[in-house]
N, C-alpha and C. Protein backbone atom coordinates (compact mmCIF):
# COMPACT_ATOMS: atom_id res chain seq x y z
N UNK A 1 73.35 -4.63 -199.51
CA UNK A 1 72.03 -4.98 -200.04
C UNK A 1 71.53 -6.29 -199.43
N UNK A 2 72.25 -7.22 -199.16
CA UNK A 2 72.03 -8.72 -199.08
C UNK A 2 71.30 -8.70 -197.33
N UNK A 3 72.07 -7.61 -196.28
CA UNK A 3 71.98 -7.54 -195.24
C UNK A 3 70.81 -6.70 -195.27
N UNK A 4 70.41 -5.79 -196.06
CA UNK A 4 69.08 -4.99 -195.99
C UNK A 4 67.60 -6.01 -196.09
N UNK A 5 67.76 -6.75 -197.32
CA UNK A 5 66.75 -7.68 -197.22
C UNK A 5 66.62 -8.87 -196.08
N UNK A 6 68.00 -9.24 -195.68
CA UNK A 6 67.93 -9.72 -194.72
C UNK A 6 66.88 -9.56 -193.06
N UNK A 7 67.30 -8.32 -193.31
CA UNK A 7 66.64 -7.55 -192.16
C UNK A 7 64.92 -7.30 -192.37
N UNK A 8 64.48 -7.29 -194.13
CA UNK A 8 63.12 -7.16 -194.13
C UNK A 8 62.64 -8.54 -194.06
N UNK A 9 63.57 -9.34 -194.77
CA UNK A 9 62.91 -10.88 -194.48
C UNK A 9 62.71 -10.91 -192.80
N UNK A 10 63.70 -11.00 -191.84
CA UNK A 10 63.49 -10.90 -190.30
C UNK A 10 61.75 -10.61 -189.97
N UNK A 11 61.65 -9.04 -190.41
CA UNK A 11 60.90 -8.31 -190.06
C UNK A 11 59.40 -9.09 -190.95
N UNK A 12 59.91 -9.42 -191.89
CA UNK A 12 58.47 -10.21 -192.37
C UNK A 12 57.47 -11.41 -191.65
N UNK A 13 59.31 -11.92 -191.24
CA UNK A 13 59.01 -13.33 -190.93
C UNK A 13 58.29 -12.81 -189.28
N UNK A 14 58.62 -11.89 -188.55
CA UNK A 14 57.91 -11.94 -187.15
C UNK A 14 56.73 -11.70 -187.48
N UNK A 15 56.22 -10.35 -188.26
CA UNK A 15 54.79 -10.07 -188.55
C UNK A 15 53.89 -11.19 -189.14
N UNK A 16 54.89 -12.24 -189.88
CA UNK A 16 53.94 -13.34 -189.93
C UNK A 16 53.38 -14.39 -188.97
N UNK A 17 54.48 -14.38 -187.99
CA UNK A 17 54.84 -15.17 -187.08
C UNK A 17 53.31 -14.85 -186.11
N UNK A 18 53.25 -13.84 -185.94
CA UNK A 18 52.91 -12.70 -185.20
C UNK A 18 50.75 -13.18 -185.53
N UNK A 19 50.80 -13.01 -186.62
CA UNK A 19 49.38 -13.28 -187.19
C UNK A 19 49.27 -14.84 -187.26
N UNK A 20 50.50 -15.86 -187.42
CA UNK A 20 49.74 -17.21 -187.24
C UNK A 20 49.91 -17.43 -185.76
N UNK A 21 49.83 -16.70 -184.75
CA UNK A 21 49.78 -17.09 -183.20
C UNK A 21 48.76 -16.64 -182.94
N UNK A 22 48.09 -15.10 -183.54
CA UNK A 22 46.99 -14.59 -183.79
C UNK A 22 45.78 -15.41 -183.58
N UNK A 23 46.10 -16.04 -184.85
CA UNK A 23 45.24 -16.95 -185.46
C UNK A 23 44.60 -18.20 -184.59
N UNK A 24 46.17 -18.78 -184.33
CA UNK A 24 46.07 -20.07 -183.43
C UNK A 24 45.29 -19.90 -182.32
N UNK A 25 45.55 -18.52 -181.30
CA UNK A 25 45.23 -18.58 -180.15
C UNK A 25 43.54 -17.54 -180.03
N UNK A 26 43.18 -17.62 -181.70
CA UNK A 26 42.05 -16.75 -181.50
C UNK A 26 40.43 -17.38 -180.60
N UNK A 27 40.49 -18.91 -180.90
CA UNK A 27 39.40 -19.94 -180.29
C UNK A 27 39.76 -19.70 -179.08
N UNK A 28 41.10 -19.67 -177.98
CA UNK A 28 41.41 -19.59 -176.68
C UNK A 28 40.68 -18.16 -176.16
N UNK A 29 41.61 -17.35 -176.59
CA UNK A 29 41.16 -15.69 -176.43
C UNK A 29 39.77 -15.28 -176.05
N UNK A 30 39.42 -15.98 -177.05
CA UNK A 30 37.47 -15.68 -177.39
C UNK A 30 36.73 -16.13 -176.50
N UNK A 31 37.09 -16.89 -175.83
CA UNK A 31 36.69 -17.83 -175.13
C UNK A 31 36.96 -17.58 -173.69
N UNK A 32 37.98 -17.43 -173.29
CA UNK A 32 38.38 -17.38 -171.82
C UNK A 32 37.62 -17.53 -170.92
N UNK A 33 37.99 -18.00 -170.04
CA UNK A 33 37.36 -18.74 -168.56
C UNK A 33 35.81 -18.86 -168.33
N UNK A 34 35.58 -18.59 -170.18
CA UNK A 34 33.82 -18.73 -169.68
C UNK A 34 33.66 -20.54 -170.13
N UNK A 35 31.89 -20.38 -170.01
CA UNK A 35 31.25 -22.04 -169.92
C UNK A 35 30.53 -21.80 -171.51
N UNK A 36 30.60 -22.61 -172.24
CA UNK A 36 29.88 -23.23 -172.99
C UNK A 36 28.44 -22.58 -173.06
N UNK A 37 27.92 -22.61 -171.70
CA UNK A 37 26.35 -22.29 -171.38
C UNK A 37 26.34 -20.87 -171.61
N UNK A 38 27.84 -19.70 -170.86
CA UNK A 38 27.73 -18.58 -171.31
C UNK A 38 28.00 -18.09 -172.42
N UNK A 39 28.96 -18.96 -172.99
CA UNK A 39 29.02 -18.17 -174.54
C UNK A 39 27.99 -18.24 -175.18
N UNK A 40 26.89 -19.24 -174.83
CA UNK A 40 25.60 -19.22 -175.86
C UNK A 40 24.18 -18.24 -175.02
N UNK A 41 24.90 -17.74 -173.99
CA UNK A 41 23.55 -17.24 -172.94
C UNK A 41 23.09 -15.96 -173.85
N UNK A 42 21.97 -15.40 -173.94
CA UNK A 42 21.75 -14.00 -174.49
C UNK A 42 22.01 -13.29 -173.34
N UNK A 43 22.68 -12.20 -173.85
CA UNK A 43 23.01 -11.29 -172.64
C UNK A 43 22.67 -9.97 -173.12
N UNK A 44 22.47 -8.56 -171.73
CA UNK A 44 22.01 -7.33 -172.38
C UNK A 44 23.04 -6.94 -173.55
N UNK A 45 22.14 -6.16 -174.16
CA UNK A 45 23.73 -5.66 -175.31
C UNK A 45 23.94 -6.16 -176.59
N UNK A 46 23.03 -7.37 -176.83
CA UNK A 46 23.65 -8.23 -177.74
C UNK A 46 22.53 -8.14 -179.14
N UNK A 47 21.47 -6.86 -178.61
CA UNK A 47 20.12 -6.61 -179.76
C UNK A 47 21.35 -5.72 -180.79
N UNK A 48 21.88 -4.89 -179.65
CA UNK A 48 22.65 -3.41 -180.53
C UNK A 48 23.83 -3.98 -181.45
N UNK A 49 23.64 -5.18 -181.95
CA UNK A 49 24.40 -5.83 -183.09
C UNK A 49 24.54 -7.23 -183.03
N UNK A 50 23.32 -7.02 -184.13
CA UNK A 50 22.71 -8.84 -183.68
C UNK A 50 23.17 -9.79 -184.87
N UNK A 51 24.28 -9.42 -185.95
CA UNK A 51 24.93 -9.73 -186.80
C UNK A 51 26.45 -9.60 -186.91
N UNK A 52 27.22 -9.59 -186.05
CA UNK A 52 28.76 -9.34 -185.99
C UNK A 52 29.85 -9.88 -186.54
N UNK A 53 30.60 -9.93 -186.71
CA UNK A 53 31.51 -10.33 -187.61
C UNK A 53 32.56 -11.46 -186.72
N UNK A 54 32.32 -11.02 -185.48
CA UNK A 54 32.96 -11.80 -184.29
C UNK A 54 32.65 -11.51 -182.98
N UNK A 55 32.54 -12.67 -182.11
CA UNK A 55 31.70 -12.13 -181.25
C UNK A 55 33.14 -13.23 -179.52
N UNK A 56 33.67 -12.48 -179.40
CA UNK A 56 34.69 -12.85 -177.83
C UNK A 56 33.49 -12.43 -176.42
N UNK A 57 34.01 -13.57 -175.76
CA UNK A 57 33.59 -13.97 -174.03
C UNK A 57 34.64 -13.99 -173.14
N UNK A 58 34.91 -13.30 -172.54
CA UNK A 58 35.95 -13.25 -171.74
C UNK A 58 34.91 -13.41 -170.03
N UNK A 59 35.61 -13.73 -168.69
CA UNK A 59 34.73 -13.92 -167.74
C UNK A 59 35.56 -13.89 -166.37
N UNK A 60 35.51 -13.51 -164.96
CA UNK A 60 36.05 -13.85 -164.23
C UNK A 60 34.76 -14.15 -163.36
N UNK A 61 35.31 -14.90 -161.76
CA UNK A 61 34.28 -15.15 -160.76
C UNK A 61 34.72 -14.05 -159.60
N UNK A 62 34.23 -13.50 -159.42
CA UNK A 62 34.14 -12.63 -158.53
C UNK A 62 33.57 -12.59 -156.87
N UNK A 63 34.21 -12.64 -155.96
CA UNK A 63 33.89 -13.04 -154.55
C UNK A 63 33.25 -12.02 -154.17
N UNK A 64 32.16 -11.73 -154.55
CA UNK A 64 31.46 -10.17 -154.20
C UNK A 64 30.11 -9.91 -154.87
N UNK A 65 28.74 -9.07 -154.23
CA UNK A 65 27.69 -9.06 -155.28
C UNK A 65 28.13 -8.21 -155.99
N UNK A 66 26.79 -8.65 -156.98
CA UNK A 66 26.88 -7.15 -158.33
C UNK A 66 27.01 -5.83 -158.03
N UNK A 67 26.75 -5.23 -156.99
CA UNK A 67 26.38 -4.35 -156.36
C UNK A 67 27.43 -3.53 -155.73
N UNK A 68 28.73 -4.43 -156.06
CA UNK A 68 30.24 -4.07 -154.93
C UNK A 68 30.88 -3.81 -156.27
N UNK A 69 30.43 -4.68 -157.27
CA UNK A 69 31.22 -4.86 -158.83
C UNK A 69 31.07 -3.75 -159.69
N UNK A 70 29.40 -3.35 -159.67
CA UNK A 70 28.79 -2.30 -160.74
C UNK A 70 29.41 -0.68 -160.86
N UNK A 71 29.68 -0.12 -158.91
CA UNK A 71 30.19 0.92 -159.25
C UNK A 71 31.92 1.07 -160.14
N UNK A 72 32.32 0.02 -160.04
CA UNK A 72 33.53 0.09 -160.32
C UNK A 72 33.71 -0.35 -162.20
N UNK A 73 32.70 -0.76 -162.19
CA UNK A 73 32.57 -0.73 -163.95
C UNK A 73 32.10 0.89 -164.35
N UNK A 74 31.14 1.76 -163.87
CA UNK A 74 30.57 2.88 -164.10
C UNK A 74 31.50 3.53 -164.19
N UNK A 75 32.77 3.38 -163.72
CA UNK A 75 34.22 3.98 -163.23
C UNK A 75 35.23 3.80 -164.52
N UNK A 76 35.14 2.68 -165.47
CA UNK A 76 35.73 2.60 -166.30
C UNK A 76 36.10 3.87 -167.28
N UNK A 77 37.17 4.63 -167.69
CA UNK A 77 36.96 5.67 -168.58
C UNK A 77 38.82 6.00 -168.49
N UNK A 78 39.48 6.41 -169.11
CA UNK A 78 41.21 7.21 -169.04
C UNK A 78 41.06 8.52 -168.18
N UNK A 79 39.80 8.93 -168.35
CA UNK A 79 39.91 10.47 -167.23
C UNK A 79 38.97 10.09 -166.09
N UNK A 80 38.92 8.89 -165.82
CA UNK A 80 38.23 8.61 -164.66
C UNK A 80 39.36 7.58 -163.53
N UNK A 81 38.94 6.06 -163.62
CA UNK A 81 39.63 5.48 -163.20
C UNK A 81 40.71 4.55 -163.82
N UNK A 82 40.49 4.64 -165.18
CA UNK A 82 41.65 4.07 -166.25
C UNK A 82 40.74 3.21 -166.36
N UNK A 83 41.27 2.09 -167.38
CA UNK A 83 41.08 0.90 -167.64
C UNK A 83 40.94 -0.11 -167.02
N UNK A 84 41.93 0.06 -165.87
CA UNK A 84 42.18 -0.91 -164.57
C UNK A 84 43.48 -2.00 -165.88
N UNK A 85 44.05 -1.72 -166.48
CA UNK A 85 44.86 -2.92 -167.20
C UNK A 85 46.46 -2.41 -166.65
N UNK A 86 47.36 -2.77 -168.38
CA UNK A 86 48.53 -1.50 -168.10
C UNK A 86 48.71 -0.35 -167.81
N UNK A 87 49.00 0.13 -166.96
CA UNK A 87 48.64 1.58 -167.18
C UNK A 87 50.37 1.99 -167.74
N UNK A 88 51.23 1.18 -167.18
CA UNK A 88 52.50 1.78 -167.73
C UNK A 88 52.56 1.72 -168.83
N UNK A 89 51.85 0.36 -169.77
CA UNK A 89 52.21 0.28 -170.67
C UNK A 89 51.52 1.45 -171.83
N UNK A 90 50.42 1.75 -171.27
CA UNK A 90 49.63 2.69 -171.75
C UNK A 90 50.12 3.88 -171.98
N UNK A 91 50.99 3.99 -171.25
CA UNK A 91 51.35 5.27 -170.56
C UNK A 91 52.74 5.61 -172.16
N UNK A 92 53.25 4.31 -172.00
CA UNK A 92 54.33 4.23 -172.85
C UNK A 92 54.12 4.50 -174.03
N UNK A 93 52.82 4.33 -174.52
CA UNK A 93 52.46 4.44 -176.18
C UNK A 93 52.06 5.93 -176.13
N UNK A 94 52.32 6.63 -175.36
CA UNK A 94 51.29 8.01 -175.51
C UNK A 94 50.04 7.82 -175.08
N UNK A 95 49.38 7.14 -174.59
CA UNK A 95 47.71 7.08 -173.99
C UNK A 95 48.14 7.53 -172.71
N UNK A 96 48.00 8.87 -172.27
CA UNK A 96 47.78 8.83 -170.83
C UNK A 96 46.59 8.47 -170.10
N UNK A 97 46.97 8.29 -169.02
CA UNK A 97 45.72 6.81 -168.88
C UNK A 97 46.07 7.43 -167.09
N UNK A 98 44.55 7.72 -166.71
CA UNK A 98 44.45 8.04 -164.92
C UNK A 98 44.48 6.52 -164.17
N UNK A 99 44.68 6.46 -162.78
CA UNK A 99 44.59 5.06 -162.32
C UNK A 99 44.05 5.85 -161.00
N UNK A 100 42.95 6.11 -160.61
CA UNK A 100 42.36 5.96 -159.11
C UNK A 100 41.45 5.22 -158.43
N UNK A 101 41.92 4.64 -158.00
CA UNK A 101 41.58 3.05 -157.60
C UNK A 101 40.52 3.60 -156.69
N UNK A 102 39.36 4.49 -156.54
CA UNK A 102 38.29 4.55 -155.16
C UNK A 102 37.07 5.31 -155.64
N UNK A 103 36.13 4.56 -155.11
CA UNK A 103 34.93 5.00 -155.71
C UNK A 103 34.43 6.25 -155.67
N UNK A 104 34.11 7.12 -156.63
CA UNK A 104 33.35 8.13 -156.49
C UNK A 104 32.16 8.58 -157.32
N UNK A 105 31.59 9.28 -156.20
CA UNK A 105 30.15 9.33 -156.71
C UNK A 105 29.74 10.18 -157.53
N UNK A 106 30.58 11.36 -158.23
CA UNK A 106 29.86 11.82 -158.96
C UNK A 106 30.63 11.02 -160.39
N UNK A 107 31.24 9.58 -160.53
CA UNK A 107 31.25 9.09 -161.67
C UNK A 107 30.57 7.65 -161.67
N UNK A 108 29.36 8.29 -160.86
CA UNK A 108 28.25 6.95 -160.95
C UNK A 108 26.83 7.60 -161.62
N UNK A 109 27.28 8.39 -162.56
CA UNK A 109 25.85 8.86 -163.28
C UNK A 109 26.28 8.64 -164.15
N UNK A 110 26.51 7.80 -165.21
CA UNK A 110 26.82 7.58 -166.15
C UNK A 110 25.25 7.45 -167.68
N UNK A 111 25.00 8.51 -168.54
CA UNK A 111 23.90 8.30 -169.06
C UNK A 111 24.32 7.75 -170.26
N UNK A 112 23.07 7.37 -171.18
CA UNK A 112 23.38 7.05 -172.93
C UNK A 112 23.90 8.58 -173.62
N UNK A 113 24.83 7.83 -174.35
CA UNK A 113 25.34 9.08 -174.90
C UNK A 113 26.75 9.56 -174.49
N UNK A 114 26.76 9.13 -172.84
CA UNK A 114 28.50 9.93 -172.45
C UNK A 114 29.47 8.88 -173.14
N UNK A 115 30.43 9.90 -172.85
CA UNK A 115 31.92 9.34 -173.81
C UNK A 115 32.55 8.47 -172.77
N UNK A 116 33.55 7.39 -173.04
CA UNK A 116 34.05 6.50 -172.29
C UNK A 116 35.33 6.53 -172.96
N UNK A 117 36.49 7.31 -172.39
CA UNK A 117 37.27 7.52 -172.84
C UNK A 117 38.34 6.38 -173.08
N UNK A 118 39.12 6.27 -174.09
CA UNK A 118 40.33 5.15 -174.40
C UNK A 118 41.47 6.00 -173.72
N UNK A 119 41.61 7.15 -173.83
CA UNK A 119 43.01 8.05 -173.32
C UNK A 119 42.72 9.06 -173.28
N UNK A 120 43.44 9.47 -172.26
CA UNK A 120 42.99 11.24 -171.91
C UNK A 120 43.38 12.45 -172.61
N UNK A 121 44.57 12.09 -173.02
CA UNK A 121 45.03 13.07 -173.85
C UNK A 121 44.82 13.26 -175.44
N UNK A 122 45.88 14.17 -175.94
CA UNK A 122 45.16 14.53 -177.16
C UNK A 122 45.05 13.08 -178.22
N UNK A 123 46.33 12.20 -177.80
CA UNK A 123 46.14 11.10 -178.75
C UNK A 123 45.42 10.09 -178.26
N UNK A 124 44.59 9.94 -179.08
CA UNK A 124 43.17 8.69 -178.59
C UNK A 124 42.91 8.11 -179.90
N UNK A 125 42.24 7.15 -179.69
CA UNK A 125 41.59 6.30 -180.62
C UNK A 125 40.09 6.83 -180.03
N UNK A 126 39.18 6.78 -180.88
CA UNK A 126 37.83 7.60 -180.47
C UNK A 126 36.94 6.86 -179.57
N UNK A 127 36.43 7.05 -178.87
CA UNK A 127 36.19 6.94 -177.29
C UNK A 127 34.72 6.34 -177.58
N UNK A 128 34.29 5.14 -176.85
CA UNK A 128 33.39 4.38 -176.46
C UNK A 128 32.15 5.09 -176.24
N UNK A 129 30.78 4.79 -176.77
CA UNK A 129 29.47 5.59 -176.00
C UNK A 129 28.49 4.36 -175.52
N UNK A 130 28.63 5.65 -174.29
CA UNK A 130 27.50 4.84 -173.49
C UNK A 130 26.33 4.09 -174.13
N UNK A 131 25.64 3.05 -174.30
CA UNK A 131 24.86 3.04 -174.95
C UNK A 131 23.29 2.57 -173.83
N UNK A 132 23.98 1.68 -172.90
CA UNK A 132 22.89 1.49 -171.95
C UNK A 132 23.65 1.40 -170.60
N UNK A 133 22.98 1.46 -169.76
CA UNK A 133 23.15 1.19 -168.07
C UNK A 133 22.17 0.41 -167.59
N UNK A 134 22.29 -0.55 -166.73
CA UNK A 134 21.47 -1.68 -166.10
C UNK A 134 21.91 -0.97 -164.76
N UNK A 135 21.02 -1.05 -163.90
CA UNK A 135 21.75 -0.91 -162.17
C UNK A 135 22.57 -2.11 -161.70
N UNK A 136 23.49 -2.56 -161.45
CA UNK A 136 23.73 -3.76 -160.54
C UNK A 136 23.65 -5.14 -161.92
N UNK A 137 23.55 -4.62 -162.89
CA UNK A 137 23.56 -5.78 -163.91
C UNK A 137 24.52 -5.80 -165.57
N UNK A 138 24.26 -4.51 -165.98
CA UNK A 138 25.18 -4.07 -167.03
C UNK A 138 25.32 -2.83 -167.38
N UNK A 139 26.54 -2.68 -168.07
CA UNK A 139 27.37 -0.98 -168.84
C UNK A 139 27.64 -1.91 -169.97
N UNK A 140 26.75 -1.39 -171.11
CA UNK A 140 27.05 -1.25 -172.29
C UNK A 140 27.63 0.18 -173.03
N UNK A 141 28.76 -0.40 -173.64
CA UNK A 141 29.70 0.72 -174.82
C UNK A 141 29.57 0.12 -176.12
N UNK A 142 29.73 1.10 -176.81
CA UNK A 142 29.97 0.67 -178.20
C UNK A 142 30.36 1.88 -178.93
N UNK A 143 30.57 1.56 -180.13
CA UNK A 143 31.42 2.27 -181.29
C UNK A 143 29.80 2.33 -182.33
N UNK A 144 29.61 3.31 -183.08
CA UNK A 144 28.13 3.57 -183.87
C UNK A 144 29.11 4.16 -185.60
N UNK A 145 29.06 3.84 -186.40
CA UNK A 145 29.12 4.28 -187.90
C UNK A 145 27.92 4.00 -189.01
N UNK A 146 27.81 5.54 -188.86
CA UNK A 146 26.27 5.70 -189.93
C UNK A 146 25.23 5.32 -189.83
N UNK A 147 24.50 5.33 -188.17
CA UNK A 147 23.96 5.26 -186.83
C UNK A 147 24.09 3.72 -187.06
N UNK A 148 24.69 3.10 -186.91
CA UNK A 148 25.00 1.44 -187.11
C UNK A 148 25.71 1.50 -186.09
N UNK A 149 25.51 0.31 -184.52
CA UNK A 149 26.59 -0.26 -183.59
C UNK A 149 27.13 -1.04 -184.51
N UNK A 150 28.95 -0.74 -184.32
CA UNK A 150 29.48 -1.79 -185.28
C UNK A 150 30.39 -2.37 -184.44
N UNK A 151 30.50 -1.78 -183.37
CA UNK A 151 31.47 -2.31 -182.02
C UNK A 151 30.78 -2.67 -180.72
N UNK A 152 29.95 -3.31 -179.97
CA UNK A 152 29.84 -3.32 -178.80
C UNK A 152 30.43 -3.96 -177.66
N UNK A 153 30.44 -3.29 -176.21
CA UNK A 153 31.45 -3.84 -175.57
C UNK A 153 30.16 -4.06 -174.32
N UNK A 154 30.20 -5.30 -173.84
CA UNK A 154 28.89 -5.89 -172.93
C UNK A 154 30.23 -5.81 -171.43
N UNK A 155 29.48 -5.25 -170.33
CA UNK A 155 29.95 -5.96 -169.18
C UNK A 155 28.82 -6.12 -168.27
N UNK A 156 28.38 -7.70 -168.63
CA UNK A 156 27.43 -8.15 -167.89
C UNK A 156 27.70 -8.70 -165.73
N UNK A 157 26.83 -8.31 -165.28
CA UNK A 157 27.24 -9.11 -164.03
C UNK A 157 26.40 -10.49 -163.62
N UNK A 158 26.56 -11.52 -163.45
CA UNK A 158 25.84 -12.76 -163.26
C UNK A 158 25.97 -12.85 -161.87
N UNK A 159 24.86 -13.05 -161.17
CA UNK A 159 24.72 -13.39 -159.85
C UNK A 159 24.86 -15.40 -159.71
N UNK A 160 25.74 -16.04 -158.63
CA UNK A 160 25.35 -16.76 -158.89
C UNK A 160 24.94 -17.79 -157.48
N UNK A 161 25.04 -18.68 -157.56
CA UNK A 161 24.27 -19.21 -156.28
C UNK A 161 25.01 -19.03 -155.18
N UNK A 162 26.22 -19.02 -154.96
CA UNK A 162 26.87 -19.30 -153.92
C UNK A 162 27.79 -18.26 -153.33
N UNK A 163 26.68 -17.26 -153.95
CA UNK A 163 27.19 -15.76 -153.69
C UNK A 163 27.99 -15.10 -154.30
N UNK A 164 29.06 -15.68 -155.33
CA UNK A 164 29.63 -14.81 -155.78
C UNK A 164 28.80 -14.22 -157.12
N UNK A 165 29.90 -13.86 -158.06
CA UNK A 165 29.33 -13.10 -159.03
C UNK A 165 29.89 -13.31 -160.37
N UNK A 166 29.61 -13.55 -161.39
CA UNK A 166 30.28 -14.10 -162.80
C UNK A 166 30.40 -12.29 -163.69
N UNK A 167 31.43 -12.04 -163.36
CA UNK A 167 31.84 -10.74 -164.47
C UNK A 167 32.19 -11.38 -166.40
N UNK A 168 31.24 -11.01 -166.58
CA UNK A 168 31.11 -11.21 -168.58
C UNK A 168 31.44 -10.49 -169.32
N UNK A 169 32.49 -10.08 -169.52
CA UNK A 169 32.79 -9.32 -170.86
C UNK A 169 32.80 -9.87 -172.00
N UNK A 170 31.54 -9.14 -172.91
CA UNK A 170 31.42 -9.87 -174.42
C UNK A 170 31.76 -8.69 -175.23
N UNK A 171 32.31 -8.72 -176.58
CA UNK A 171 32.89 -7.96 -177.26
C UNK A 171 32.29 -8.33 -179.08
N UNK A 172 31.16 -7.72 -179.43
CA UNK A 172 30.27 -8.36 -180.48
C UNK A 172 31.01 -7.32 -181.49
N UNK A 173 31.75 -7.36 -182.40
CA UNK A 173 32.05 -6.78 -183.39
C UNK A 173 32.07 -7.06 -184.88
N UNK A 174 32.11 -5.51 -185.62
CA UNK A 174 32.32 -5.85 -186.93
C UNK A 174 33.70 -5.98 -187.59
N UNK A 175 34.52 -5.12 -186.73
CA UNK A 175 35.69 -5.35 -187.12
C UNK A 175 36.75 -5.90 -187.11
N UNK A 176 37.05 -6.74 -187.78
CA UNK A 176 37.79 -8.06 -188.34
C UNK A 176 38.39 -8.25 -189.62
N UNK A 177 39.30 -8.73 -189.61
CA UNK A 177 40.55 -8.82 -190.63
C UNK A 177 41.48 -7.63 -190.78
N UNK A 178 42.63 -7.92 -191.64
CA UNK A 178 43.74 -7.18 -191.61
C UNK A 178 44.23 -6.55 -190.21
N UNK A 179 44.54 -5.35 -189.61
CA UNK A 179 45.61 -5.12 -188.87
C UNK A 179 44.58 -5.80 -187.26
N UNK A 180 43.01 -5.70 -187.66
CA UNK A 180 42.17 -5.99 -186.20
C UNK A 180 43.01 -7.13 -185.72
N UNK A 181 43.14 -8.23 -186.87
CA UNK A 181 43.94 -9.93 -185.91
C UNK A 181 44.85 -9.48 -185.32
N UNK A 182 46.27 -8.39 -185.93
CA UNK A 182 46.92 -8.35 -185.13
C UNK A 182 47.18 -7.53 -183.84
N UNK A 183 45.91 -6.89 -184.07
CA UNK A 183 45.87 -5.98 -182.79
C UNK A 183 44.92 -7.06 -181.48
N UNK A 184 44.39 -7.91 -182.07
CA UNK A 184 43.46 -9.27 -180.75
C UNK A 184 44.55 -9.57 -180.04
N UNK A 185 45.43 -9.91 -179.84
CA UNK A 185 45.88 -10.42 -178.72
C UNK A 185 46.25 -9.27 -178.07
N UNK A 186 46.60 -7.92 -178.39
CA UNK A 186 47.20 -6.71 -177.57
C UNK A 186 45.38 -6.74 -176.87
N UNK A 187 44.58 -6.79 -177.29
CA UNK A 187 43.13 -6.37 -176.76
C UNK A 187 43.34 -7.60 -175.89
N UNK A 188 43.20 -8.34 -176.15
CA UNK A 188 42.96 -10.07 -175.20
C UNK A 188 43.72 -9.72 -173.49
N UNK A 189 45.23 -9.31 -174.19
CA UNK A 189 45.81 -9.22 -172.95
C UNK A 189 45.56 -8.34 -172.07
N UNK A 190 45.06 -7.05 -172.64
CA UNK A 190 44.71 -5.62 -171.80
C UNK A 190 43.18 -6.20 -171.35
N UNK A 191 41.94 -6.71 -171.99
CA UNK A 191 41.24 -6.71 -171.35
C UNK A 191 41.35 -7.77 -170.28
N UNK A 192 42.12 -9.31 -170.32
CA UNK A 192 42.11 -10.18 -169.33
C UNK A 192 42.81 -9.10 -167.93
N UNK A 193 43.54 -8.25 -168.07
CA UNK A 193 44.15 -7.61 -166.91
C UNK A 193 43.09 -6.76 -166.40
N UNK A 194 41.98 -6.10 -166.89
CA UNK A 194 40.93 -5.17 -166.98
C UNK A 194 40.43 -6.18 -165.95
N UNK A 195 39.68 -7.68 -166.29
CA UNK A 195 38.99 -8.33 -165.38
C UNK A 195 39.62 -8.45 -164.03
N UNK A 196 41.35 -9.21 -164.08
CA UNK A 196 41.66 -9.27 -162.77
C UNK A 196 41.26 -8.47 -161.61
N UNK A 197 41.99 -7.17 -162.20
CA UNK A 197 41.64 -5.98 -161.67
C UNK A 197 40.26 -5.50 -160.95
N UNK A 198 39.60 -5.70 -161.89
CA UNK A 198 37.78 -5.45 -161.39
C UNK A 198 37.64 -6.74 -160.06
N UNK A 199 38.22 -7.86 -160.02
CA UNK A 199 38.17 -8.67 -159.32
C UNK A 199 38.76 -8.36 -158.18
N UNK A 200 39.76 -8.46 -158.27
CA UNK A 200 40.65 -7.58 -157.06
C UNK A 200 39.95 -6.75 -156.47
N UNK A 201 39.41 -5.24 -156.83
CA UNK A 201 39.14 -3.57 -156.43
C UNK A 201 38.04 -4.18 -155.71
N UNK A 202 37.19 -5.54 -155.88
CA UNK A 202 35.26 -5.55 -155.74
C UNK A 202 35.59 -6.50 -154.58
N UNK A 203 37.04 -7.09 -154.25
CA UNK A 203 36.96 -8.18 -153.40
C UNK A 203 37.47 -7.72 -152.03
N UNK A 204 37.86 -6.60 -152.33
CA UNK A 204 38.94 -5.57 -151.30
C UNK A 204 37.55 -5.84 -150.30
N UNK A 205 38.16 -5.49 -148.68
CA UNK A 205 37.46 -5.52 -147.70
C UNK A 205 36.98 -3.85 -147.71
């Protein structure tokens, strides 16, 4: 008996552990490699839930125009080009998850309304909708309950002077508290790998 509780105390103590690192590192997370100027910039995307419960900036600089960047966001989907993140790790939870790293054109029509898949197979968490397309500027997704956006996912492109390009991922949501904190840093880390990635594929010669 003494060794059973032992083992749930363990198990308590990480899940707590677990939510005050959560916690700690939620101002970092939210924030990432953007400016001050962008976390306060209005960006497309940000009408379709103009009250959120939390609102993360994530950002990379990109050596490339919008234009090298955009098809490869249109590309985002599990039955398209994956996520661009883990894919093993993806792979490991049951999300089968495609990875084809090269542009194609018939997954550059992307309208309002198509599905943006989380995983290809039968086990998914329910899949992203299109909600807008910018040419060369933004792919908005989001999540809709009881025609309410209660999730949106912004990937803005910023042109900036010196030729490169500021990739913005903003993430305006309602959902927050209980298991969401401890699922933010599994999101934090998959999407910071999402950006590398897009950085990498847009910088390729």
């Amino acid at each position: 008996m003494k060794k059973f509780l032992f083992v749930i105390a363990i198990i308590i103590g990480i899940i707590g552990l677990v939510v005050l690192l959560a916690v700690l590192l939620t101002p970092w997370m939210d924030r990432w490699r953007t400016t001050p100027e962008e976390r306060s910039l209005e960006l497309p995307g940000d009408q379709y839930n103009s009250d959120p419960g939390r609102v993360a900036n994530r950002a990379v600089t990109i050596n490339a125009p919008a234009e090298k960047i955009y098809p490869w966001i249109m590309q985002i989907g599990a039955d398209k080009s994956g996520m661009y993140s883990y894919t093993w790790l993806e792979n490991l939870v049951g999300c089968k998850m495609a990875k084809d790293e090269t542009i194609h054109s018939e997954w550059q029509n992307l309208a309002v309304g198509d599905e943006m898949k989380m995983c290809a197979g039968d086990f998914a968490p329910p899949p992203y909708i299109v909600i807008e397309t910018l040419p060369n500027q933004a792919v908005i997704y989001g999540h809709k309950e009881k025609e309410a956006w209660v999730d949106v996912w912004q990937f803005v492109l910023v042109p900036q002077t010196d030729g490169t390009t500021r990739l913005i991922a903003r993430t305006s949501t309602n959902m927050t508290g209980g298991m969401w904190e401890v699922i933010r840093p599994i999101s934090f880390t998959m999407e910071r790998k999402m950006l590398l990635t897009l950085k990498q594929l847009a910088e390729q010669p």
